[in-house]
N, C-alpha and C. Protein backbone atom coordinates (compact mmCIF):
# COMPACT_ATOMS: atom_id res chain seq x y z
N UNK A 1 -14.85 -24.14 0.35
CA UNK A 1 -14.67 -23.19 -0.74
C UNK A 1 -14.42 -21.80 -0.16
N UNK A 2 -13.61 -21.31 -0.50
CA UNK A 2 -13.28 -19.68 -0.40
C UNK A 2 -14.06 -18.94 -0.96
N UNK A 3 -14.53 -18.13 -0.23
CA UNK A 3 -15.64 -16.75 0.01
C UNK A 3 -15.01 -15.84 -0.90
N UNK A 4 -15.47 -15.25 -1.53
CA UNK A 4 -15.42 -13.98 -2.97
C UNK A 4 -15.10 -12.78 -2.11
N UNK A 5 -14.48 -11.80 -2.21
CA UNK A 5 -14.21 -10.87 -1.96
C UNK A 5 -12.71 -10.12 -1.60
N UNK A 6 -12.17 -9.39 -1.17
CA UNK A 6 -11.02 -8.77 -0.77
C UNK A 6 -10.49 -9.13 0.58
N UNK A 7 -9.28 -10.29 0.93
CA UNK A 7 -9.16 -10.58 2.50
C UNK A 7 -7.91 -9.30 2.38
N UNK A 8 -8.00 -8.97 3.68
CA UNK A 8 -7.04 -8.31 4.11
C UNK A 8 -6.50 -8.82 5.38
N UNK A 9 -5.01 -9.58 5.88
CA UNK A 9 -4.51 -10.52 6.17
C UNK A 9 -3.39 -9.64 7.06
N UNK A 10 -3.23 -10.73 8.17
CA UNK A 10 -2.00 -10.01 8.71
C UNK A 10 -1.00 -11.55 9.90
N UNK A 11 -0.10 -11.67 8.83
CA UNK A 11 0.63 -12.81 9.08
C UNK A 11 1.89 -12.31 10.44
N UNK A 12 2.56 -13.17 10.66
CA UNK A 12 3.61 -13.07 11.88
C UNK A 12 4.44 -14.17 11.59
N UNK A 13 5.95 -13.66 12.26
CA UNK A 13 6.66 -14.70 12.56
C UNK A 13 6.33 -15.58 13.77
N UNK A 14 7.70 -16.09 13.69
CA UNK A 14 7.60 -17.54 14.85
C UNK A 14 7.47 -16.38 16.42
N UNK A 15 8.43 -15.39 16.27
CA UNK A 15 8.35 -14.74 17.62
C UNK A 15 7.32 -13.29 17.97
N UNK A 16 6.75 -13.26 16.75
CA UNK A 16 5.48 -12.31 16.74
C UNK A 16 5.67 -10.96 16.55
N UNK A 17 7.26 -10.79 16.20
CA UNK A 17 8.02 -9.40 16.47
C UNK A 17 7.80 -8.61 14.88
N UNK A 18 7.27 -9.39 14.31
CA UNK A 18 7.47 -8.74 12.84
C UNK A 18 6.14 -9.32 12.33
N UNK A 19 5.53 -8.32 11.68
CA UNK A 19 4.47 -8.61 11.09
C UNK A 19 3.89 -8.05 9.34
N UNK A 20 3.27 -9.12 8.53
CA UNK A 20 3.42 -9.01 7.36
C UNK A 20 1.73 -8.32 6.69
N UNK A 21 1.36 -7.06 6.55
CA UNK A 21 -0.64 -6.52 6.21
C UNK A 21 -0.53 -6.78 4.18
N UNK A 22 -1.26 -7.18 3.83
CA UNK A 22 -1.20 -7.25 2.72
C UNK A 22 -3.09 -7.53 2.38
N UNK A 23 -2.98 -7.28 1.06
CA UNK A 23 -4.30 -7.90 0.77
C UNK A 23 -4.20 -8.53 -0.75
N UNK A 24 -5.43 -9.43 -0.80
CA UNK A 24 -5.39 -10.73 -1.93
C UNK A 24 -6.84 -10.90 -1.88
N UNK A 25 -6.69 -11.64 -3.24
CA UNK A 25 -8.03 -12.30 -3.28
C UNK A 25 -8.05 -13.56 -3.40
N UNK A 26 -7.00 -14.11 -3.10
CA UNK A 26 -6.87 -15.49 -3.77
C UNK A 26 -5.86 -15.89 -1.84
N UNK A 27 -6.46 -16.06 -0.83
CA UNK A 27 -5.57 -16.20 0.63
C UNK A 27 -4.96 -17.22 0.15
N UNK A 28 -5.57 -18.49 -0.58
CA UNK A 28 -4.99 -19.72 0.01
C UNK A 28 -3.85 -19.46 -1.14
N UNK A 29 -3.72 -18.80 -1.97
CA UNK A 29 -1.91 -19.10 -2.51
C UNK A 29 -1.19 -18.06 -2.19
N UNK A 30 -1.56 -17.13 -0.95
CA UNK A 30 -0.41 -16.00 -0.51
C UNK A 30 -0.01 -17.14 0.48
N UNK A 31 -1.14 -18.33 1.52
CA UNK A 31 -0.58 -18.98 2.33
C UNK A 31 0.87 -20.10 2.14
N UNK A 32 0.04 -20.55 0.68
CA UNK A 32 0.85 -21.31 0.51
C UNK A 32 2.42 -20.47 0.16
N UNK A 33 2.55 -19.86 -0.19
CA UNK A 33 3.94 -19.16 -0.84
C UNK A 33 4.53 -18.47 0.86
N UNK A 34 3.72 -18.12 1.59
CA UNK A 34 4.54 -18.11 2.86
C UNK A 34 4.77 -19.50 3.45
N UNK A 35 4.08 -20.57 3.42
CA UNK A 35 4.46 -21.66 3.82
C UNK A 35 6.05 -21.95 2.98
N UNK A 36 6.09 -21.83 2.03
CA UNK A 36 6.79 -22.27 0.99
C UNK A 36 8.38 -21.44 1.37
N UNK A 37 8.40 -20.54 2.26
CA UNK A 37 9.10 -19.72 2.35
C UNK A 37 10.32 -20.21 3.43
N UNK A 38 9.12 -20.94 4.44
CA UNK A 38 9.70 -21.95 5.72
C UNK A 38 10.99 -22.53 5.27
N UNK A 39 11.01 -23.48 3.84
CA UNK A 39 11.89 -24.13 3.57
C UNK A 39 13.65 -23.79 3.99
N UNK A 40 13.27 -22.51 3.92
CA UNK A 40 15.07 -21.70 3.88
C UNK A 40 15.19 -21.62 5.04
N UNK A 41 16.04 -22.43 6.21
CA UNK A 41 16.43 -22.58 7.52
C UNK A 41 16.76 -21.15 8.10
N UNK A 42 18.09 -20.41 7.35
CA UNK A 42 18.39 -19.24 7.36
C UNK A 42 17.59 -18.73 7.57
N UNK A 43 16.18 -18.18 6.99
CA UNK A 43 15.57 -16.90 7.54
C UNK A 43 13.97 -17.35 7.87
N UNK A 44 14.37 -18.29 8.72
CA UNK A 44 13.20 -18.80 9.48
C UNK A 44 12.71 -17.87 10.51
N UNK A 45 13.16 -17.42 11.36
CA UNK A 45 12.46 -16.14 12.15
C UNK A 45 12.22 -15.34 11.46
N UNK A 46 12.46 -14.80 10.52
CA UNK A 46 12.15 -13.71 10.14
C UNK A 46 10.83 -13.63 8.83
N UNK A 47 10.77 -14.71 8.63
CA UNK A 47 9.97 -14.99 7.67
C UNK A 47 8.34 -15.25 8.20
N UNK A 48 7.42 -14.61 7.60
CA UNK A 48 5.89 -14.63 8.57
C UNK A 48 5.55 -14.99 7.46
N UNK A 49 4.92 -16.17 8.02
CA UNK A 49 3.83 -16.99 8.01
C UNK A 49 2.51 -17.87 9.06
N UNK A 50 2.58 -17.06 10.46
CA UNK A 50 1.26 -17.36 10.85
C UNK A 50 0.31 -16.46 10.54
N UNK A 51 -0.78 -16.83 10.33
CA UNK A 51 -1.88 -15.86 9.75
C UNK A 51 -3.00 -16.06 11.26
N UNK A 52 -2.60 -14.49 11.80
CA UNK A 52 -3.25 -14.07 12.95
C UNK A 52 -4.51 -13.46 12.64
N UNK A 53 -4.94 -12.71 11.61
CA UNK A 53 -6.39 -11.66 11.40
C UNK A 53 -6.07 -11.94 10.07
N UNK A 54 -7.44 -12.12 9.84
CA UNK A 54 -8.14 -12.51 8.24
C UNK A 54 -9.48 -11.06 8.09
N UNK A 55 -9.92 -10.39 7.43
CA UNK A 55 -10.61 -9.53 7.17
C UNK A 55 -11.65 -9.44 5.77
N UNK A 56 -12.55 -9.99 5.54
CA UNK A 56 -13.10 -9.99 4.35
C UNK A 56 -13.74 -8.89 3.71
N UNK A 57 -13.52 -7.93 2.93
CA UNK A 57 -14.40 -7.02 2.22
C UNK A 57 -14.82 -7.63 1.08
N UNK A 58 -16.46 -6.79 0.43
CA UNK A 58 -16.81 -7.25 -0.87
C UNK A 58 -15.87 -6.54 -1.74
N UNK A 59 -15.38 -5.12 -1.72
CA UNK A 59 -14.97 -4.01 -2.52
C UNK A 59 -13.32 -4.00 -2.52
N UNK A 60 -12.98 -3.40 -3.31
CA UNK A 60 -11.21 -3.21 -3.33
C UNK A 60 -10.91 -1.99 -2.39
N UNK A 61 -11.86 -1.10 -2.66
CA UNK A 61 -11.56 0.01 -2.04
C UNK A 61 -11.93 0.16 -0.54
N UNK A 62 -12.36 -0.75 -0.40
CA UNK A 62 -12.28 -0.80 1.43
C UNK A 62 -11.62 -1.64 1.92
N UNK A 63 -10.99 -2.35 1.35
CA UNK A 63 -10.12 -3.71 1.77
C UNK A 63 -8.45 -3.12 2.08
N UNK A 64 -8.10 -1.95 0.51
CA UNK A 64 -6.91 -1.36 0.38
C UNK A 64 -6.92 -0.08 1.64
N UNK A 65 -8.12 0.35 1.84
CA UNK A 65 -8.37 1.21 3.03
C UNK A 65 -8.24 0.95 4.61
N UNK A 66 -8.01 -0.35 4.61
CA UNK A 66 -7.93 -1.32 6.29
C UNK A 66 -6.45 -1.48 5.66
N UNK A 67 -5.72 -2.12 4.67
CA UNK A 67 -4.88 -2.40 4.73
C UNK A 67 -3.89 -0.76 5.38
N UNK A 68 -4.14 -0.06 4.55
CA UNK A 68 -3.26 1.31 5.16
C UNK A 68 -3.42 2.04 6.29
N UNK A 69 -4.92 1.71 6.94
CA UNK A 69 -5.07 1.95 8.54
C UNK A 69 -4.33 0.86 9.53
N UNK A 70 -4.34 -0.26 9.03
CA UNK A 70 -3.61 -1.48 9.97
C UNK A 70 -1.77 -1.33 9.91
N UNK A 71 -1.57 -0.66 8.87
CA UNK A 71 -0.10 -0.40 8.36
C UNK A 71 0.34 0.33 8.99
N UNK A 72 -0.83 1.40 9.54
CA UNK A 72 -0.07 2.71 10.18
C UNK A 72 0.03 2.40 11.82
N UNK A 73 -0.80 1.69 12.33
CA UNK A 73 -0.77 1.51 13.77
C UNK A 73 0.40 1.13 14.31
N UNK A 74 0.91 1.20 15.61
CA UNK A 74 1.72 0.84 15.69
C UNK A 74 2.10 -0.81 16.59
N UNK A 75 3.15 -1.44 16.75
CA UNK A 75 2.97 -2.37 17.28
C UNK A 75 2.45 -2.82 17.97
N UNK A 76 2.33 -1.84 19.15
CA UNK A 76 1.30 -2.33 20.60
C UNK A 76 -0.05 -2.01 20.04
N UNK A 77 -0.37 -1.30 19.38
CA UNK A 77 -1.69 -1.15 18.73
C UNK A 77 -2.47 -2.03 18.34
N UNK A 78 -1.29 -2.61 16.76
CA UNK A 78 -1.37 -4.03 16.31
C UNK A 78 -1.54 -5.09 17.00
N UNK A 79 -0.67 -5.54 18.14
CA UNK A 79 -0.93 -6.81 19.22
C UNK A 79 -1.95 -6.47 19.76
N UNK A 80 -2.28 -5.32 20.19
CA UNK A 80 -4.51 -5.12 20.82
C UNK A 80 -5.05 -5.71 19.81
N UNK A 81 -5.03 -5.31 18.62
CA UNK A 81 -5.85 -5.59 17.85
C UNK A 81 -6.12 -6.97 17.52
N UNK A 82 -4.98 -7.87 17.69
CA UNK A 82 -5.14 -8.73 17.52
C UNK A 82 -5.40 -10.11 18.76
N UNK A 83 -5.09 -9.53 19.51
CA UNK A 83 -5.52 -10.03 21.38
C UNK A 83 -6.67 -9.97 21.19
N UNK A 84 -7.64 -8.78 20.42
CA UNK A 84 -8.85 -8.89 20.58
C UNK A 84 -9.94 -9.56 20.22
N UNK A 85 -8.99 -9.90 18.56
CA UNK A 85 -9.92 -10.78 17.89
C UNK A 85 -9.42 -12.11 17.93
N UNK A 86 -8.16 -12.55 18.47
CA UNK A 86 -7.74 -14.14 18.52
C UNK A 86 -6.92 -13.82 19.39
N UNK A 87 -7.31 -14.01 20.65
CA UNK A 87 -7.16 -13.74 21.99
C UNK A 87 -6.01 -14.96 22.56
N UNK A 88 -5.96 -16.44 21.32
CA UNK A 88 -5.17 -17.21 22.01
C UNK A 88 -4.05 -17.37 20.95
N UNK A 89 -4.18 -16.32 19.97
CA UNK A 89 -2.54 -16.28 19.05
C UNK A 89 -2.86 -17.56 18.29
N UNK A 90 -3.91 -18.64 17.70
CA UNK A 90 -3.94 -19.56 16.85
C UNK A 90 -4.00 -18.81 15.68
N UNK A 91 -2.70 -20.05 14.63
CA UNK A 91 -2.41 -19.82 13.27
C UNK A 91 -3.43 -20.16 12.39
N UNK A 92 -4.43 -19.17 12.27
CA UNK A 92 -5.77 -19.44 11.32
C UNK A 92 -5.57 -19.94 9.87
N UNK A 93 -4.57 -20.39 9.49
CA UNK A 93 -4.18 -20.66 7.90
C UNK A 93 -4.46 -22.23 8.15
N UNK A 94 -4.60 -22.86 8.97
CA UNK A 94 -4.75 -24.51 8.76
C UNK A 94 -6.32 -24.31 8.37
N UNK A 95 -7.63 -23.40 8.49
CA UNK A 95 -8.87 -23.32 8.51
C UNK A 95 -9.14 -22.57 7.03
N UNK A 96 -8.33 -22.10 6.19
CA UNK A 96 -8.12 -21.33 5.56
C UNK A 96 -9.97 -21.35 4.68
N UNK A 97 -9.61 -22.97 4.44
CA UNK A 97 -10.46 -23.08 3.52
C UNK A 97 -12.14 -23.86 4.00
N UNK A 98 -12.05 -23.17 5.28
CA UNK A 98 -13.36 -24.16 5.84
C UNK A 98 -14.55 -22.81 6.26
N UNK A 99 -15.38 -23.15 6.61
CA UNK A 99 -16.48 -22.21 7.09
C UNK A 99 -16.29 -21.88 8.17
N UNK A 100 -16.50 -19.91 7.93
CA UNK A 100 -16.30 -19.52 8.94
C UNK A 100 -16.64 -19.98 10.28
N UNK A 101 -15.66 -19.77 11.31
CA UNK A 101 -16.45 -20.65 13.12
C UNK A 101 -17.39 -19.22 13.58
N UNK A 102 -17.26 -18.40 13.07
CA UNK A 102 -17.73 -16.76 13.71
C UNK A 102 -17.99 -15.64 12.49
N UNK A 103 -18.45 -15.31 12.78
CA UNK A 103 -17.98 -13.48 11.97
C UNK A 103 -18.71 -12.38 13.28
N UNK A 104 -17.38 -11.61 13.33
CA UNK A 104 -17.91 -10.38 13.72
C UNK A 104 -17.81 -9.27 12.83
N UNK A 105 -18.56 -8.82 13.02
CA UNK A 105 -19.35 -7.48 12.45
C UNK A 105 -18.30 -6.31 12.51
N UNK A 106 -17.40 -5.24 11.71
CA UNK A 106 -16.82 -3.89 11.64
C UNK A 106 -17.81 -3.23 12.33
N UNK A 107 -17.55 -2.31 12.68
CA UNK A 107 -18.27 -0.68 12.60
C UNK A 107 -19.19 -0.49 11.70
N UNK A 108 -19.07 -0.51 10.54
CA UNK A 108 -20.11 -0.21 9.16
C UNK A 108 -20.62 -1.61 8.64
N UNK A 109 -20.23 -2.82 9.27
CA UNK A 109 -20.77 -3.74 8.91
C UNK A 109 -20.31 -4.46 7.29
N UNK A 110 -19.45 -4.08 6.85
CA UNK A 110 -19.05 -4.37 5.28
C UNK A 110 -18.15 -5.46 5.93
N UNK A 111 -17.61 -5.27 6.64
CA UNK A 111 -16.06 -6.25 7.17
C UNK A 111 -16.64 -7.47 7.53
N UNK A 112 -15.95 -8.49 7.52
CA UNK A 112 -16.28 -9.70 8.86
C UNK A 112 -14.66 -10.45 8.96
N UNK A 113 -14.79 -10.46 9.95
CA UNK A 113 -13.57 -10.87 10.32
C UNK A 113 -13.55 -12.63 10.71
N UNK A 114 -12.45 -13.52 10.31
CA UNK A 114 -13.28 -14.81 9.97
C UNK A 114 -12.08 -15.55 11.25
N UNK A 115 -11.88 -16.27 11.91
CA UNK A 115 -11.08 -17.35 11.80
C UNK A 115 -11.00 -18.60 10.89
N UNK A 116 -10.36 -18.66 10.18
CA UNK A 116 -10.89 -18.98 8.53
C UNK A 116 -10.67 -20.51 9.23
């Protein structure tokens, strides 16, 4: 079962060059509609759908607040960030819907960051 709160998500293509920050409350049907996206051969690179960082807030207003700090960083920023917390680049959307393997802790502790 999926955990209540605000994920804030950050998907990739096949070559990692483009990346998609959004936030939802509902992950497993933003996954599915990027899965769904695969279908069109044509814009298969360009289309992201691995889900590299998952982010859970209880609140809207801190969830929409990571989303516009993660927006602004810049690429090499973004790839630290994400080296740091999934160090081996696995597409966390096959786990989407299972219990967390980890949570680490934000700064203020509101966040947890899941490999879902």
């Amino acid at each position: 079962m999926m955990r209540k709160g605000y994920f804030v998500y950050v998907l990739a293509n096949i070559g990692s060059c483009r990346f998609f920050i959004s936030v939802t409350t509902d992950l497993e049907r933003c996954l599915q509609r990027a899965r769904r996206r695969i279908q069109r051969p044509a814009q298969t690179f360009w289309v992201c759908h691995r889900l590299l960082l998952v982010e859970l807030y209880p609140y809207a207003y801190q969830a929409y607040a990571r989303e516009r700090a993660l927006q602004r960083l810049t690429d090499a920023q973004l790839l630290a960030l994400i080296s740091l917390h999934n160090p081996e680049w696995q597409d966390f959307a096959r786990w989407y819907n299972a219990t967390p393997i980890s949570a680490v802790s934000s700064a203020d502790d509101s966040a947890r960051r899941y490999p879902l």
